[in-house]
N, C-alpha and C. Protein backbone atom coordinates (compact mmCIF):
# COMPACT_ATOMS: atom_id res chain seq x y z
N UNK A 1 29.88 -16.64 73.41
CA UNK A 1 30.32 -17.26 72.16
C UNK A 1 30.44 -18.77 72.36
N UNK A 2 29.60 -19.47 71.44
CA UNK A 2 29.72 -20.86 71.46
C UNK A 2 31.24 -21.70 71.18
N UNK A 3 31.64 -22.47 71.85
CA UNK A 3 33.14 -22.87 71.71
C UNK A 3 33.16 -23.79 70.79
N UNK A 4 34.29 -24.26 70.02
CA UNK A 4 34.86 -24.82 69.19
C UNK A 4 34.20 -25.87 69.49
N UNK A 5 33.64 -27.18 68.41
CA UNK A 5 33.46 -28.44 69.07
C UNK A 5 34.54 -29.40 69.18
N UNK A 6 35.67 -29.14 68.61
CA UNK A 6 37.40 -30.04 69.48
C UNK A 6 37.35 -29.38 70.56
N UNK A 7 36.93 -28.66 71.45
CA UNK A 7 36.88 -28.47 72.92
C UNK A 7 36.17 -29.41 73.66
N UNK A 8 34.93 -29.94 72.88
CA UNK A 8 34.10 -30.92 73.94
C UNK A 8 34.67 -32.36 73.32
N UNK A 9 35.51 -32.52 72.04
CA UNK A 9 35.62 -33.77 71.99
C UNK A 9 36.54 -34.60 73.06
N UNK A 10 36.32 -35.57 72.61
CA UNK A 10 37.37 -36.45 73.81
C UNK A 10 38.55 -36.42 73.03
N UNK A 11 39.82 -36.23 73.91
CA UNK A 11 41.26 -36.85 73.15
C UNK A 11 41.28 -38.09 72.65
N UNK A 12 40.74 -38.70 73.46
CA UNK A 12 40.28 -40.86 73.19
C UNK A 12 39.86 -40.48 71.68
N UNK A 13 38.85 -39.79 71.48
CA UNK A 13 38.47 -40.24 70.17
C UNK A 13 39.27 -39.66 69.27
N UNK A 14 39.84 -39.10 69.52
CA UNK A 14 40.86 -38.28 68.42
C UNK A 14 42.70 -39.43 68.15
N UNK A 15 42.75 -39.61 69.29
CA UNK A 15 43.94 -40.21 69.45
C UNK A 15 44.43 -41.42 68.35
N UNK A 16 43.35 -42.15 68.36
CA UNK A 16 43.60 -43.66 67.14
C UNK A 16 43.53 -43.17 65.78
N UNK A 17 43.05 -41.62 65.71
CA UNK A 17 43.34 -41.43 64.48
C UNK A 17 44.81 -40.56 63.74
N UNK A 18 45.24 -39.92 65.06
CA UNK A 18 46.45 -39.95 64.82
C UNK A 18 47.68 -40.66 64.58
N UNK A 19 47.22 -41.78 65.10
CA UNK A 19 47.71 -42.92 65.55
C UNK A 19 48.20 -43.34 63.94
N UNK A 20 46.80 -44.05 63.24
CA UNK A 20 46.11 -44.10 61.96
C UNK A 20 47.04 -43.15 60.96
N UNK A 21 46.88 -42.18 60.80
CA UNK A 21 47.60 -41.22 59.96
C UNK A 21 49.03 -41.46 59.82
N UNK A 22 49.50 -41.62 61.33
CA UNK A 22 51.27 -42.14 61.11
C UNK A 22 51.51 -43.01 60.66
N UNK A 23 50.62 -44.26 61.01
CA UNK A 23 51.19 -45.92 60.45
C UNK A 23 51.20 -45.71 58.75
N UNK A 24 49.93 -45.01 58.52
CA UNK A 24 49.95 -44.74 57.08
C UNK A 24 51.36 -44.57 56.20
N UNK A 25 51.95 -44.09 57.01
CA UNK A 25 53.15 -43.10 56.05
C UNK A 25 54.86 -43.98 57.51
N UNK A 26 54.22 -45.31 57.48
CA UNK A 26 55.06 -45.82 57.96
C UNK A 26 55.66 -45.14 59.21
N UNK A 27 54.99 -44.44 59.93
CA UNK A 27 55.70 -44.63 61.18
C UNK A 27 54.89 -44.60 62.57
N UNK A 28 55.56 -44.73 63.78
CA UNK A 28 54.89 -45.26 64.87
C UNK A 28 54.22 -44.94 65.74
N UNK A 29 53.08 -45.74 66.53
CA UNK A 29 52.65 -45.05 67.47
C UNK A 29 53.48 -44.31 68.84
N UNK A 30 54.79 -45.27 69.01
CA UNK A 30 55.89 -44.59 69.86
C UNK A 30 56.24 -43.11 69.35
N UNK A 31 56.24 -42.86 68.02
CA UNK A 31 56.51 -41.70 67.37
C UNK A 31 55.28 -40.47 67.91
N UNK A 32 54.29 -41.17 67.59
CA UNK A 32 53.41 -40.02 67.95
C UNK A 32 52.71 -39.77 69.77
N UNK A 33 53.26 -40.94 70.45
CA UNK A 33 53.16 -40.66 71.90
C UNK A 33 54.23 -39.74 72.09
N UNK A 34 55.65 -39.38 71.47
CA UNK A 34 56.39 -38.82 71.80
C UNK A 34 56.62 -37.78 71.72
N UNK A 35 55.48 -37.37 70.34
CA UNK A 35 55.57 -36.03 70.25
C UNK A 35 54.46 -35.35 70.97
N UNK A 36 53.38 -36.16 71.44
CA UNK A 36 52.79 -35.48 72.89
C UNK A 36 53.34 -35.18 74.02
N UNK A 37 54.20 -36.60 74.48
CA UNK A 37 55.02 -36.11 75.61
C UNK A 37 55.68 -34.79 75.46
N UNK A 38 56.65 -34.78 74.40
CA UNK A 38 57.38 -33.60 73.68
C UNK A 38 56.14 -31.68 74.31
N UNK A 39 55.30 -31.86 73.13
CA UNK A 39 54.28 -31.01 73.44
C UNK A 39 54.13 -30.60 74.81
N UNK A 40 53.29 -31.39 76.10
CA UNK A 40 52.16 -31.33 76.62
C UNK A 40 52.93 -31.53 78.07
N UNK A 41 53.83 -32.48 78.25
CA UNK A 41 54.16 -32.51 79.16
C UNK A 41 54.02 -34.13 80.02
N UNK A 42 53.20 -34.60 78.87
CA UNK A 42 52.21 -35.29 80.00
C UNK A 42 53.37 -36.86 79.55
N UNK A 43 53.14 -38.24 80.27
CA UNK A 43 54.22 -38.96 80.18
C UNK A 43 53.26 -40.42 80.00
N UNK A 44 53.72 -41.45 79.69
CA UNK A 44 52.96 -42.82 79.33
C UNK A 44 51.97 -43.08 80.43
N UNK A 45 51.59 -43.01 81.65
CA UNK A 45 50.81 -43.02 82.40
C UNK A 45 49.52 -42.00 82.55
N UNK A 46 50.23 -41.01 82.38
CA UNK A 46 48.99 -39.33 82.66
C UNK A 46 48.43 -39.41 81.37
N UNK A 47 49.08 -39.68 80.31
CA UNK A 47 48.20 -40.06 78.83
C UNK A 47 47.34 -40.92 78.87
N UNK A 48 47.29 -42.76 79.45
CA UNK A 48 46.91 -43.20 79.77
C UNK A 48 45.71 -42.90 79.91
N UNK A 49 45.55 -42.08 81.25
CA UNK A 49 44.75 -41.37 82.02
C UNK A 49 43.65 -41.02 81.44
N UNK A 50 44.18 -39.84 80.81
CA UNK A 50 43.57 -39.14 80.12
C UNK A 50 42.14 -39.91 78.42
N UNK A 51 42.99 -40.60 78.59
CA UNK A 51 42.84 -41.93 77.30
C UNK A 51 41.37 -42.78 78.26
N UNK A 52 41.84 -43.45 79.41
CA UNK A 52 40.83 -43.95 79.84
C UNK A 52 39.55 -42.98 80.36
N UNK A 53 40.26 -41.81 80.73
CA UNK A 53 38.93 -40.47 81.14
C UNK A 53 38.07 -40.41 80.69
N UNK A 54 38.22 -40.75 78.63
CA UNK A 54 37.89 -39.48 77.87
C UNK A 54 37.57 -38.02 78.49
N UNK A 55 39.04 -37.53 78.69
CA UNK A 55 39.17 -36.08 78.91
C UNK A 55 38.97 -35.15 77.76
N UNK A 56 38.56 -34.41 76.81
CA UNK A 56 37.92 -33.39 76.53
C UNK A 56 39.54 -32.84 76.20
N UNK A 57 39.74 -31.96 74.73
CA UNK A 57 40.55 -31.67 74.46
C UNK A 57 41.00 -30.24 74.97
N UNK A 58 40.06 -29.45 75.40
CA UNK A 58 40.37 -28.49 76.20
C UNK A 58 40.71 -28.48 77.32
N UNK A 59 40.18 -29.68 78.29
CA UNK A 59 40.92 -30.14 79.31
C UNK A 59 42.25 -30.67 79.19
N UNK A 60 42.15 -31.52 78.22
CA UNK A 60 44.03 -31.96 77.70
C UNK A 60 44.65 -30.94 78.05
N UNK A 61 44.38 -29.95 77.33
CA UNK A 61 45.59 -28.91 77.35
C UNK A 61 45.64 -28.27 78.52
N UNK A 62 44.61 -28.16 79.33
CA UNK A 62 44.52 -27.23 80.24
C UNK A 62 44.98 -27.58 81.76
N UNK A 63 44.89 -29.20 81.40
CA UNK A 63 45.76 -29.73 82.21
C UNK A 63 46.95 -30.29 82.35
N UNK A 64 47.65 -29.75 81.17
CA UNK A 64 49.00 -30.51 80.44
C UNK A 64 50.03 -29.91 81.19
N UNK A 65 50.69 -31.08 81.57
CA UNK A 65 51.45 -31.11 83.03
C UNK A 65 52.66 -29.92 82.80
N UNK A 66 52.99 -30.16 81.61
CA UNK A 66 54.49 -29.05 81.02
C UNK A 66 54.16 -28.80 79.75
N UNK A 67 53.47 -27.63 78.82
CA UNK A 67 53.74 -27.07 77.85
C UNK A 67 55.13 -27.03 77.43
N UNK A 68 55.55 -27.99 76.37
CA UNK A 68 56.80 -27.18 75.98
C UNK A 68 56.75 -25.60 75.83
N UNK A 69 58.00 -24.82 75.97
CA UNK A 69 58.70 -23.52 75.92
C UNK A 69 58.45 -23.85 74.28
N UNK A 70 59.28 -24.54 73.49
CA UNK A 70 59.85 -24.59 72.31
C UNK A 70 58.54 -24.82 71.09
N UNK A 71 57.58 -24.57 71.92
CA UNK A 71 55.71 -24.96 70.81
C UNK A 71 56.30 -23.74 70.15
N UNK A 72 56.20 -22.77 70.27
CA UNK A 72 55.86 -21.57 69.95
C UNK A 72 57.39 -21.28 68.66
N UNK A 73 58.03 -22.47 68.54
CA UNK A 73 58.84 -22.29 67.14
C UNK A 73 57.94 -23.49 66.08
N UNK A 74 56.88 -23.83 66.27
CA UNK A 74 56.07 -24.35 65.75
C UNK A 74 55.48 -23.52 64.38
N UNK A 75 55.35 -23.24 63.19
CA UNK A 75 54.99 -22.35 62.54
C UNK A 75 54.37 -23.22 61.00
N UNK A 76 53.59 -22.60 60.19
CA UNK A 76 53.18 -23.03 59.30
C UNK A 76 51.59 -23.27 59.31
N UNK A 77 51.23 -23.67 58.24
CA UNK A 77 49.18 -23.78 57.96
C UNK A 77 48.83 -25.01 58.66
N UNK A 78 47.85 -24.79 58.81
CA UNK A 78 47.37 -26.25 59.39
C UNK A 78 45.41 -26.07 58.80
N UNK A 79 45.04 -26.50 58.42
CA UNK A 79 43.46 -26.26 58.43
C UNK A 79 43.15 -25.01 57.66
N UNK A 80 44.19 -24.09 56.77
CA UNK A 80 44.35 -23.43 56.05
C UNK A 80 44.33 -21.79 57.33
N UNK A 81 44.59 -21.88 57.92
CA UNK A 81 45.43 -21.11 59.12
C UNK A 81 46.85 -21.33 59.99
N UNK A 82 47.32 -19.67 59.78
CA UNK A 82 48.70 -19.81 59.92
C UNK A 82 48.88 -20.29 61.88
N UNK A 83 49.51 -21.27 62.06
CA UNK A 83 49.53 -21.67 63.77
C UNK A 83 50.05 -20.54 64.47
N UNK A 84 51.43 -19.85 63.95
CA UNK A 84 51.36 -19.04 65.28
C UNK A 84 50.63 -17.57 65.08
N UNK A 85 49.89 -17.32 64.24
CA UNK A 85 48.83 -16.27 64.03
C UNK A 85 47.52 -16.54 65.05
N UNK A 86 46.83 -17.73 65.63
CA UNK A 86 45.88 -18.03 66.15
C UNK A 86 46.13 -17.59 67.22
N UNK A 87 45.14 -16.59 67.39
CA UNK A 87 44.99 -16.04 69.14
C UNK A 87 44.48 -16.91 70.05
N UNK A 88 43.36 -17.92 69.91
CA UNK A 88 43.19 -18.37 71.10
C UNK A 88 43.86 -19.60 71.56
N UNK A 89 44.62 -19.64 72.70
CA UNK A 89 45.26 -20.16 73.38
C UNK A 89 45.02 -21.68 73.36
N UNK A 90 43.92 -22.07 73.64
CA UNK A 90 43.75 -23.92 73.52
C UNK A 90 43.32 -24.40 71.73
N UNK A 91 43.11 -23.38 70.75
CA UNK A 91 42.89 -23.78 69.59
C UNK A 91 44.45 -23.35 68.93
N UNK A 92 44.98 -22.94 69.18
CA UNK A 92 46.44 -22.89 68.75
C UNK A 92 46.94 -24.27 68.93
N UNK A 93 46.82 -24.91 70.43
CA UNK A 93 47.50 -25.39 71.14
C UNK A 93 47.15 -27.12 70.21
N UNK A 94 45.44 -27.12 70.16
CA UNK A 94 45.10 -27.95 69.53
C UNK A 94 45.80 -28.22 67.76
N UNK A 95 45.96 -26.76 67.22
CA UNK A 95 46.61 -27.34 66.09
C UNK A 95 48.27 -27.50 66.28
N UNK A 96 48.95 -26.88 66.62
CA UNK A 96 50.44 -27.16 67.03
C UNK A 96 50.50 -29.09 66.59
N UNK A 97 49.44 -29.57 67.87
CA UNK A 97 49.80 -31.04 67.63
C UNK A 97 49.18 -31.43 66.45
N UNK A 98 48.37 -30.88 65.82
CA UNK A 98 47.72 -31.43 64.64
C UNK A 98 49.08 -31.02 63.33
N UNK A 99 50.10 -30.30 63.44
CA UNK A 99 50.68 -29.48 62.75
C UNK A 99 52.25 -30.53 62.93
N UNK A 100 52.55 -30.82 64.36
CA UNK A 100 53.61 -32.10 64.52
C UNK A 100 53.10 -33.04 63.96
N UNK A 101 51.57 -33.66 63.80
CA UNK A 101 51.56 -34.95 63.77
C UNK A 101 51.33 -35.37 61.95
N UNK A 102 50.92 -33.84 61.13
CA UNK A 102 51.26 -33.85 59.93
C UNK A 102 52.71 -33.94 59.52
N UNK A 103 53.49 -33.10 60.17
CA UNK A 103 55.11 -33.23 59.96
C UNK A 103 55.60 -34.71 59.63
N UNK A 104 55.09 -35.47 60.92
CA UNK A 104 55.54 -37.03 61.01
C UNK A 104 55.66 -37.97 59.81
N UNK A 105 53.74 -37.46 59.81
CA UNK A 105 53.22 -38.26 58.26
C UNK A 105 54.21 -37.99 57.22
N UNK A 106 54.43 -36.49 57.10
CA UNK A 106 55.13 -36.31 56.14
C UNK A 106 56.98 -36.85 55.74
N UNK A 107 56.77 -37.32 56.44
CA UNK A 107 58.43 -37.98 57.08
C UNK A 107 59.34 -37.01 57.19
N UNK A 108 59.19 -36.33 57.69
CA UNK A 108 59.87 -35.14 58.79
C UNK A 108 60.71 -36.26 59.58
N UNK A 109 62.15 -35.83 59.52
CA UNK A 109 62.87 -36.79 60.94
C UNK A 109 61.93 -35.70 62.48
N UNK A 110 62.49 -36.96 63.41
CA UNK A 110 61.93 -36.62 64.85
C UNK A 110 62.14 -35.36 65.56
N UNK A 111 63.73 -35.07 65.20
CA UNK A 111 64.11 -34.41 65.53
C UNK A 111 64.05 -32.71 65.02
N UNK A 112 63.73 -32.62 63.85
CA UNK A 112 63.20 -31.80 63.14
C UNK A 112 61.70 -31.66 63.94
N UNK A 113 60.98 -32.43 64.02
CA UNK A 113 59.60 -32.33 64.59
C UNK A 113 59.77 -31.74 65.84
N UNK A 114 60.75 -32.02 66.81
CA UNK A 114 60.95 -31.82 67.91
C UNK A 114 60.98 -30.55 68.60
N UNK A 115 61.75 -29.64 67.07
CA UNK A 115 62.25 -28.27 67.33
C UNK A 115 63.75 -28.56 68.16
N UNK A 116 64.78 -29.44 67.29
CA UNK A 116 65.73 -29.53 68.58
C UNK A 116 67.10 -29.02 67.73
């Protein structure tokens, strides 16, 4: 079975548009590095990393230093699919953050986003 093509994209190219989407609706790129850290595990340097790699979004995840425990109270549509209904493991994982980083836009406080 041919894989998703957000598996071969790069995070790099995805990243400025998340980026993009928040400033829109007034808020920050600190906001949305944090809710990766939050997510993934990964911290201002290993993002970095990953950023200068162009690492591949299936690698993102697959190398994401600490999965949050607390993803999985993540719930709701994203792409007109329910997130925690998606069986496969790195396309879940991929919308979760697509699913925080709509929250943001939407001016969701942080902490609400956080699951805290």
């Amino acid at each position: 079975m041919k894989k998703p093509r957000i598996y071969t994209m790069s995070f790099a190219s995805v990243y400025p548009l998340y980026i993009q989407k928040a400033e829109k609706k007034d808020r920050t790129k600190a906001e949305v590095d944090e809710i990766i850290f939050w997510l993934t595990g990964y911290d201002e340097a290993s993002l970095q990393h990953v950023l200068d790699q162009e690492i591949d979004f299936e690698t993102f995840f697959a190398q994401a230093p600490a999965m949050n425990p607390n993803a999985s109270l993540i719930t709701g549509v994203i792409c007109g699919y329910r997130v925690e209904e998606i069986e496969d493991k790195v396309m879940q994982q991929v919308r979760y953050l697509d699913k925080l980083i709509d929250e943001l836009a939407k001016g969701k406080t942080m902490e609400k986003i956080l699951r805290k």
